[in-house]
PDB file of N, CA and C in Angstrom:
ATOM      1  N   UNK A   1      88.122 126.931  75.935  1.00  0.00           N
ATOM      2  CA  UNK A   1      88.891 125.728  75.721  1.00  0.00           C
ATOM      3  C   UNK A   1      88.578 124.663  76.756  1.00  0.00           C
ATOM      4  N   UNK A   2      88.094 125.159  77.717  1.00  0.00           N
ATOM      5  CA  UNK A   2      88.113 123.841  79.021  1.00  0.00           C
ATOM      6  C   UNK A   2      86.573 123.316  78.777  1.00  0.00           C
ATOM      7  N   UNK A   3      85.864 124.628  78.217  1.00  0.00           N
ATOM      8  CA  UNK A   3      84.765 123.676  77.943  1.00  0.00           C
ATOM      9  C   UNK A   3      84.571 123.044  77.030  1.00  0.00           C
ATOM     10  N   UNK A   4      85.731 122.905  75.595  1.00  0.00           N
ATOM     11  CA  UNK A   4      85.860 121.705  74.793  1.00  0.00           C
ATOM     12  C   UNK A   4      86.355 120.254  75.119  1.00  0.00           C
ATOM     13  N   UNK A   5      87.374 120.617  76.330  1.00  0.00           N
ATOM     14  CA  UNK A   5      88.148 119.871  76.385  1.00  0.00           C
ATOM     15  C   UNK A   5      86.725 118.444  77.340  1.00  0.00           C
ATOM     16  N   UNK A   6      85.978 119.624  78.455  1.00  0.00           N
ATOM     17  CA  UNK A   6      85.465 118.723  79.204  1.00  0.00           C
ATOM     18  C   UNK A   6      84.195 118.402  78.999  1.00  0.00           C
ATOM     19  N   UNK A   7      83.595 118.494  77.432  1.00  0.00           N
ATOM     20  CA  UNK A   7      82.732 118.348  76.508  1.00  0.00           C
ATOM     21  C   UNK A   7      83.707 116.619  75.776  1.00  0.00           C
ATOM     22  N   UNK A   8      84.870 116.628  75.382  1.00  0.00           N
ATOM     23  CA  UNK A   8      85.052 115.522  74.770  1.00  0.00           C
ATOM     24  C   UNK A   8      85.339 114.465  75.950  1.00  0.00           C
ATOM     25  N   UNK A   9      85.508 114.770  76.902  1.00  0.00           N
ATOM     26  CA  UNK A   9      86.091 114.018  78.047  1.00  0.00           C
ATOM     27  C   UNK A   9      84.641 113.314  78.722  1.00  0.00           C
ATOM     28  N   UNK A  10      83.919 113.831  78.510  1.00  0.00           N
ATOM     29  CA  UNK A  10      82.202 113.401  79.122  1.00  0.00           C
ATOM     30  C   UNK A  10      81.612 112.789  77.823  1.00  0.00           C
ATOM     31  N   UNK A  11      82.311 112.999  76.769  1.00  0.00           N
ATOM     32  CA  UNK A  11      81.692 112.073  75.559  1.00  0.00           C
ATOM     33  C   UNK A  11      82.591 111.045  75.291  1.00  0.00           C
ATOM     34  N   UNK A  12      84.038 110.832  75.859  1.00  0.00           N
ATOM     35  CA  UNK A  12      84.467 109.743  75.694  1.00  0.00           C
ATOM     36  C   UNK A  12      83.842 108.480  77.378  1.00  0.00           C
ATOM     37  N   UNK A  13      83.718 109.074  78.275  1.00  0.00           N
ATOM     38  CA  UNK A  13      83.020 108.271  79.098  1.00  0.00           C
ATOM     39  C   UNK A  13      81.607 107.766  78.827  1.00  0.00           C
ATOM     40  N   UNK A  14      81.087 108.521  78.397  1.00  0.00           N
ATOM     41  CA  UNK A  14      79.777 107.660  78.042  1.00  0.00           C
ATOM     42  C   UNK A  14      79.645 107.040  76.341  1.00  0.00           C
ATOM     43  N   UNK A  15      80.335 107.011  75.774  1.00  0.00           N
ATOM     44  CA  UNK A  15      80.788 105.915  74.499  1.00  0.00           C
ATOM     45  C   UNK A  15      81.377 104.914  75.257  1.00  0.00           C
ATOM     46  N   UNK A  16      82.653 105.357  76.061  1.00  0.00           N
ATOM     47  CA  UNK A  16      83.437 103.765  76.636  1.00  0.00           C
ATOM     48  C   UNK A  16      82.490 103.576  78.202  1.00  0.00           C
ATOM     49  N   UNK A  17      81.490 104.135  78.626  1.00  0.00           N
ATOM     50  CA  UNK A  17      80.799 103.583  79.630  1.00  0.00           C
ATOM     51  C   UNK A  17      81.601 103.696  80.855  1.00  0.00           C
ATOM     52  N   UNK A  18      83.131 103.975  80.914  1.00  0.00           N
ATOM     53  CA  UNK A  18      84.425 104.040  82.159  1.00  0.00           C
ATOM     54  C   UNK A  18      85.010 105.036  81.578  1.00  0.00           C
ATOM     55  N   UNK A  19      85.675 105.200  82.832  1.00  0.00           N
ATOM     56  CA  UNK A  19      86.856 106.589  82.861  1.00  0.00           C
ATOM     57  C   UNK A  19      87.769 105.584  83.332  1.00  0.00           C
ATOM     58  N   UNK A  20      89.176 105.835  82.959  1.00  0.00           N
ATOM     59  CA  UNK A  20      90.560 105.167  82.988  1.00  0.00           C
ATOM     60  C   UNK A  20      91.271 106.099  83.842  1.00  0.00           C
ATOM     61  N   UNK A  21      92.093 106.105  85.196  1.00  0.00           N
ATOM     62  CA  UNK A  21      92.606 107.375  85.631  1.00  0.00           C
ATOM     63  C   UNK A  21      93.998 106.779  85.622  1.00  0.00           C
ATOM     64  N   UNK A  22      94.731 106.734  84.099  1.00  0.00           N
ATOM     65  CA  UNK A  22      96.176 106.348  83.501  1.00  0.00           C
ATOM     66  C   UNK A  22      97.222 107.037  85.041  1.00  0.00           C
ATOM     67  N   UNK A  23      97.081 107.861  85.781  1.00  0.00           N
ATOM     68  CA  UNK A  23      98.168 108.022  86.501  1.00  0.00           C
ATOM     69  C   UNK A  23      98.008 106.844  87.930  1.00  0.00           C
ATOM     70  N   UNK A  24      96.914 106.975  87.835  1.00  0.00           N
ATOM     71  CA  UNK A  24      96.532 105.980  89.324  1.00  0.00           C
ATOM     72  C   UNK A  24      96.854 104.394  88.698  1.00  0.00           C
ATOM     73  N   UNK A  25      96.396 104.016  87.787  1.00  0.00           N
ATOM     74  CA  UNK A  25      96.896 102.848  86.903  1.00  0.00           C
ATOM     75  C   UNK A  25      98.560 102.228  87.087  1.00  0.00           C
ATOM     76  N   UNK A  26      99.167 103.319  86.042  1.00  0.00           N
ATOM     77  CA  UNK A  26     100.685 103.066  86.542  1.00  0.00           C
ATOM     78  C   UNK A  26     101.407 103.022  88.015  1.00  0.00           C
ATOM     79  N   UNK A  27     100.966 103.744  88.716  1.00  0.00           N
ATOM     80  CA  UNK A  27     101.364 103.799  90.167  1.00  0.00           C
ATOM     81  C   UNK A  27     100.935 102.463  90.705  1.00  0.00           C
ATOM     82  N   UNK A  28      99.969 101.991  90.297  1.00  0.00           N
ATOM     83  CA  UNK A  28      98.974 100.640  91.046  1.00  0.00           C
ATOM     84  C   UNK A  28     100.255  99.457  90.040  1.00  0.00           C
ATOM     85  N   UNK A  29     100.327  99.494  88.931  1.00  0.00           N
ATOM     86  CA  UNK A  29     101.610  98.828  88.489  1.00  0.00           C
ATOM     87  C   UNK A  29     102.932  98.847  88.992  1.00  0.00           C
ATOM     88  N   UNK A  30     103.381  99.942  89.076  1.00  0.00           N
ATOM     89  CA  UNK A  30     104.446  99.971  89.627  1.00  0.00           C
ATOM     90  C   UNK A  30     104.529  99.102  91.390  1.00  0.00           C
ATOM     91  N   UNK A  31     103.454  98.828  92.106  1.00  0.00           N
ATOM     92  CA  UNK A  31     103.442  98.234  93.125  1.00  0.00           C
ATOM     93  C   UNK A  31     103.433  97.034  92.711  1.00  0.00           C
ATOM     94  N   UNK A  32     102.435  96.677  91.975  1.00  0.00           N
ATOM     95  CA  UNK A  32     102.776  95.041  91.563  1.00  0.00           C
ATOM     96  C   UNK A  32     104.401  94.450  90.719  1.00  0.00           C
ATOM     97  N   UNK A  33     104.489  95.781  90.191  1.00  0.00           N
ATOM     98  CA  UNK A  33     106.035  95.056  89.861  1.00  0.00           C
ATOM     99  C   UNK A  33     107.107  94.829  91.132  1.00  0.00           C
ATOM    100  N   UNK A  34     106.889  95.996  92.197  1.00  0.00           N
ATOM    101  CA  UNK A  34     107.803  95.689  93.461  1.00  0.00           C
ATOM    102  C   UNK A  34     107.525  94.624  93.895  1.00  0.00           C
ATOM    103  N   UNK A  35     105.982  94.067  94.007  1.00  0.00           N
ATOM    104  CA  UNK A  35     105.330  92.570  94.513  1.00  0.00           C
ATOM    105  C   UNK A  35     106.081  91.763  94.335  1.00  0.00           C
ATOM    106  N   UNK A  36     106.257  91.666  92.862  1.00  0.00           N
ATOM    107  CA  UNK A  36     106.766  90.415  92.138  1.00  0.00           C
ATOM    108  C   UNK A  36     108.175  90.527  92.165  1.00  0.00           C
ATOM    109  N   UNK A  37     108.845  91.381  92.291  1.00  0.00           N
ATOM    110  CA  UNK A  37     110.475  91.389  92.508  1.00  0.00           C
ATOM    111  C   UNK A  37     110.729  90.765  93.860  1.00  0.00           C
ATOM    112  N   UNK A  38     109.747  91.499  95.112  1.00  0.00           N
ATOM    113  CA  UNK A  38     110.133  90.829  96.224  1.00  0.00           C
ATOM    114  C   UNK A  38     109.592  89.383  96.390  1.00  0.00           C
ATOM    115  N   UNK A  39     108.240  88.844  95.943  1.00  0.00           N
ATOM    116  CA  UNK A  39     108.456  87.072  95.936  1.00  0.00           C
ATOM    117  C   UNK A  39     109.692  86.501  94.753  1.00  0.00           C
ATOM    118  N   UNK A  40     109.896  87.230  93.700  1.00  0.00           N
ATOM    119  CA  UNK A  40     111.129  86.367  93.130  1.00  0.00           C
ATOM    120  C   UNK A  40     112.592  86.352  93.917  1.00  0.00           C
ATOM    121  N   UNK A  41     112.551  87.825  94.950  1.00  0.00           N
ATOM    122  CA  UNK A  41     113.640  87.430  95.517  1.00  0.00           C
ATOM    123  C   UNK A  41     113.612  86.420  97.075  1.00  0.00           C
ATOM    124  N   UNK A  42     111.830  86.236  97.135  1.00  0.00           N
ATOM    125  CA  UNK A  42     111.797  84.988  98.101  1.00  0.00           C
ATOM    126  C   UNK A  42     112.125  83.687  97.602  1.00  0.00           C
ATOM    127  N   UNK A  43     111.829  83.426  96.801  1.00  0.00           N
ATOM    128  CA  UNK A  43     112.154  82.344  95.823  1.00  0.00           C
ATOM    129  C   UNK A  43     112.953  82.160  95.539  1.00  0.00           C
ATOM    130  N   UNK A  44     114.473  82.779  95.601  1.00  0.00           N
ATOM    131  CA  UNK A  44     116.015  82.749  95.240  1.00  0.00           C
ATOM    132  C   UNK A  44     115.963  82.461  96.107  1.00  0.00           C
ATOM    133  N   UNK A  45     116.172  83.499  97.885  1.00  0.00           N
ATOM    134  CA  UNK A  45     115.894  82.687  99.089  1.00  0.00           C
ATOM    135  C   UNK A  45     116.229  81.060  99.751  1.00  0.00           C
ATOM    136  N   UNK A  46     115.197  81.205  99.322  1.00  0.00           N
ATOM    137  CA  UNK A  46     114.714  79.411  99.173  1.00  0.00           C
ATOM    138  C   UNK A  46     115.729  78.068  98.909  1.00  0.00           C
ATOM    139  N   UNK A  47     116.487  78.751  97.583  1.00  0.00           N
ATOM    140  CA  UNK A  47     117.064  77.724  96.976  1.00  0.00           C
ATOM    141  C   UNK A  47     118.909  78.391  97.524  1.00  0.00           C
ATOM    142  N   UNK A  48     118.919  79.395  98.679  1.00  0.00           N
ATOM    143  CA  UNK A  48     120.048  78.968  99.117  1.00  0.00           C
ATOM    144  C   UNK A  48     120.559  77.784 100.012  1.00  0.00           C
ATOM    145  N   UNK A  49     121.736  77.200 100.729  1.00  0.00           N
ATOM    146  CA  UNK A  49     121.849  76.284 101.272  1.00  0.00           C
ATOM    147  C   UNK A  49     121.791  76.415 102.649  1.00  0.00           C
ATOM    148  N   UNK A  50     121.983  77.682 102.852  1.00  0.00           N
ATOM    149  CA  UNK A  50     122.282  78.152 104.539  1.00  0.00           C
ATOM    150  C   UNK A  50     121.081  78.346 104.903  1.00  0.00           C
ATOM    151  N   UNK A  51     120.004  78.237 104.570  1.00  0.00           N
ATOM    152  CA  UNK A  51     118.895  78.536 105.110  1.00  0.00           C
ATOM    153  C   UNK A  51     117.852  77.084 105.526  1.00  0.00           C
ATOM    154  N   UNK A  52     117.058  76.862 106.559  1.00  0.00           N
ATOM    155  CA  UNK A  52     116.477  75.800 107.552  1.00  0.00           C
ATOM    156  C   UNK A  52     115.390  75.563 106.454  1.00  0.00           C
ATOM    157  N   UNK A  53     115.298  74.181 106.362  1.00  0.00           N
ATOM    158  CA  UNK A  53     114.108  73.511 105.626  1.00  0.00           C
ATOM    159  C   UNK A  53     112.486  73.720 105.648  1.00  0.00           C
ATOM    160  N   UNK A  54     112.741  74.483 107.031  1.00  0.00           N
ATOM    161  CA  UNK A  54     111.254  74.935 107.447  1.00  0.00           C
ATOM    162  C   UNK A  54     111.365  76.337 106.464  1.00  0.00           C
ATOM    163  N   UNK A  55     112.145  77.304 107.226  1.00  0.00           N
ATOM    164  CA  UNK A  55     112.566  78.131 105.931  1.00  0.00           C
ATOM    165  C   UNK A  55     112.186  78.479 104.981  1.00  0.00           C
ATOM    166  N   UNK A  56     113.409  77.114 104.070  1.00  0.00           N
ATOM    167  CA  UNK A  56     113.159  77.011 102.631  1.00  0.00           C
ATOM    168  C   UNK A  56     111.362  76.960 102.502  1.00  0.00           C
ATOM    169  N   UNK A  57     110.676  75.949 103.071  1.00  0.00           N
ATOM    170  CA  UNK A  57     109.444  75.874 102.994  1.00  0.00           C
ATOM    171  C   UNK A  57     108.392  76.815 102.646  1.00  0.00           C
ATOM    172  N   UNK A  58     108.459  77.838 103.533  1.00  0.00           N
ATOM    173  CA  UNK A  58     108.006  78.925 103.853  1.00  0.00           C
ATOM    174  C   UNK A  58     107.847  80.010 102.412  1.00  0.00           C
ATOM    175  N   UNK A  59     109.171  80.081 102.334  1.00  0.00           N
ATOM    176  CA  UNK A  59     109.608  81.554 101.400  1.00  0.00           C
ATOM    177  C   UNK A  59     109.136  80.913 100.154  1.00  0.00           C
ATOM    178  N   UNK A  60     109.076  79.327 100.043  1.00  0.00           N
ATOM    179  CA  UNK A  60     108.822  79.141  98.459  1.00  0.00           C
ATOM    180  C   UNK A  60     107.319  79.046  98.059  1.00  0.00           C
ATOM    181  N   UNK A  61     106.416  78.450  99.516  1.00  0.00           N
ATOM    182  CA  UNK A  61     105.355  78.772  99.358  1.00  0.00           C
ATOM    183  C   UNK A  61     104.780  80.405  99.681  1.00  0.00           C
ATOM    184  N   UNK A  62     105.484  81.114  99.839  1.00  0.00           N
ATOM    185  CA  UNK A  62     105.247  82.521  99.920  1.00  0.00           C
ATOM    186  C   UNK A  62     105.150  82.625  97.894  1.00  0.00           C
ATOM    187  N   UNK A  63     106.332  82.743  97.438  1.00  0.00           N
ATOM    188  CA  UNK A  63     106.773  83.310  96.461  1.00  0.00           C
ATOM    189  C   UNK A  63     106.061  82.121  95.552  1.00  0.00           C
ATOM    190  N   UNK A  64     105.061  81.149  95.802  1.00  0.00           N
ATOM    191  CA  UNK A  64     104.076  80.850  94.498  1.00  0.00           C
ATOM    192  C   UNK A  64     103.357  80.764  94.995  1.00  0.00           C
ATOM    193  N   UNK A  65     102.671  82.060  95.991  1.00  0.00           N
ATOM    194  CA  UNK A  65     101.473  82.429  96.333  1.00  0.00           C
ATOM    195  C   UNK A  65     101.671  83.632  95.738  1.00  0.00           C
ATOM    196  N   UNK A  66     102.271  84.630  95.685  1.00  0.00           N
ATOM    197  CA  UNK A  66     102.632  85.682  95.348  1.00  0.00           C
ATOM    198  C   UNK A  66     102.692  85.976  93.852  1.00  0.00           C
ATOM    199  N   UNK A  67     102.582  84.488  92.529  1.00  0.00           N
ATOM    200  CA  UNK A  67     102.952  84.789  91.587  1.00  0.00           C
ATOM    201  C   UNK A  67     101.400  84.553  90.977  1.00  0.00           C
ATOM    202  N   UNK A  68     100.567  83.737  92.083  1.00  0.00           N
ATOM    203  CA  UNK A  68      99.247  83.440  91.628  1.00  0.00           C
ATOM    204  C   UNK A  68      98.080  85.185  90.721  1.00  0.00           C
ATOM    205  N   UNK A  69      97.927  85.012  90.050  1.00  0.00           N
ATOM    206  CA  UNK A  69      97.034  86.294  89.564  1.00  0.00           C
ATOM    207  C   UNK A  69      97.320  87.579  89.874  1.00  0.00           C
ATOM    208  N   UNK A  70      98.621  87.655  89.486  1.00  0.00           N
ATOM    209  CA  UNK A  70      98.694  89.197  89.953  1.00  0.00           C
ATOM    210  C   UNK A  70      99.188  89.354  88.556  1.00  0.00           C
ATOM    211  N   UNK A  71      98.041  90.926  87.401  1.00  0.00           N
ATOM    212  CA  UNK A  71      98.804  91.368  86.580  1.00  0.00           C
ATOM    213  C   UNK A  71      99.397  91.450  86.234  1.00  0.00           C
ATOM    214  N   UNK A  72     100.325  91.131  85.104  1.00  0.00           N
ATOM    215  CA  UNK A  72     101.597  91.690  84.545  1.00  0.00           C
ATOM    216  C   UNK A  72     102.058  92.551  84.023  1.00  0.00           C
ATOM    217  N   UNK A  73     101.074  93.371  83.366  1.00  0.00           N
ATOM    218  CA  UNK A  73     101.082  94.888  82.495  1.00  0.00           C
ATOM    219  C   UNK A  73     100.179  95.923  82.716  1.00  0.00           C
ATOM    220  N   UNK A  74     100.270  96.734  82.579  1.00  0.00           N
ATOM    221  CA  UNK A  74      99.665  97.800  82.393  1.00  0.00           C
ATOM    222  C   UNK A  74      98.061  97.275  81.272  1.00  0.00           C
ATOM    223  N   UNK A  75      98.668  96.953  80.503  1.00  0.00           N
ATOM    224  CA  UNK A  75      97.678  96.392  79.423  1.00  0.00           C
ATOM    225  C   UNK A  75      96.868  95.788  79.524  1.00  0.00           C
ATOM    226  N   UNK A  76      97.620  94.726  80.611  1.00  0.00           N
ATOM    227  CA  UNK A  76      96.414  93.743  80.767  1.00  0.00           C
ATOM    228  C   UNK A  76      95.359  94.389  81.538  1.00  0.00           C
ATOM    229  N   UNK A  77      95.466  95.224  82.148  1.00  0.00           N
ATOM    230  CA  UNK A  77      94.944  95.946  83.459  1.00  0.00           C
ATOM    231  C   UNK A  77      93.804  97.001  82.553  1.00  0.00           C
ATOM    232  N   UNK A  78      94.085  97.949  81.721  1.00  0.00           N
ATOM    233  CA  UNK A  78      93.269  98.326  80.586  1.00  0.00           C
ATOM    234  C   UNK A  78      92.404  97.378  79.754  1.00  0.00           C
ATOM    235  N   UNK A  79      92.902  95.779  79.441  1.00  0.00           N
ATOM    236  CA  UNK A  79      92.024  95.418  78.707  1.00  0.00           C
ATOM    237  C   UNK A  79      91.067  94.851  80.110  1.00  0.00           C
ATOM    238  N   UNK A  80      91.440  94.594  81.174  1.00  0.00           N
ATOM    239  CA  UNK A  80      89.971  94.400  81.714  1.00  0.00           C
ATOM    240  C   UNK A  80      89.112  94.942  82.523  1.00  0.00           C
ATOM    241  N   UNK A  81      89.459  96.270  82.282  1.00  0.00           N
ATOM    242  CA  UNK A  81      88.360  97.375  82.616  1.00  0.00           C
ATOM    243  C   UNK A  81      87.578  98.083  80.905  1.00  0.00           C
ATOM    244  N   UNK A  82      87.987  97.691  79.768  1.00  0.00           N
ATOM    245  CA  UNK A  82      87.688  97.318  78.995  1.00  0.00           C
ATOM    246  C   UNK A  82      86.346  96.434  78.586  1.00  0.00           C
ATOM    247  N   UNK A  83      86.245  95.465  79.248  1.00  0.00           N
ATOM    248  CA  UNK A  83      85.788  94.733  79.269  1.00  0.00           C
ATOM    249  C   UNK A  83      83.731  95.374  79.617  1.00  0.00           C
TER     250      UNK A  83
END
């Protein structure tokens, strides 16, 4: 059985030319979603009142540096190793 299994597994890499390692994938997602939670919560930040103009400055150009090209899905992340 393992040598069927790692007979189709060496014929799906060389048809798709890549190997996908789906657990390392999601884990690498799951960091970019913490990314993006913590610049959106720099970006709330920002727009409180108690906080110094330099501050405000700071956290908002943090949090739309932070929103620049970073993945959003899983999917997207498959279609461009896909590619």
């Amino acid at each position: 059985m393992v040598c069927i299994w790692a007979t189709n597994v060496l014929r799906k890499h060389l048809v798709d030319g890549y190997t996908i390692n789906e657990k390392r994938l999601k884990a690498q997602q799951n960091k970019i979603n913490e990314l993006q939670e913590a610049m959106r919560l720099l970006g709330n930040i920002a727009l409180l009142e108690d906080v110094s103009d330099e501050a405000k400055g700071i956290m908002s150009d943090m949090s739309s540096i932070g929103q620049v090209n970073l993945p959003t899905t899983l999917e997207n992340r498959n279609a461009g190793a896909k590619r």
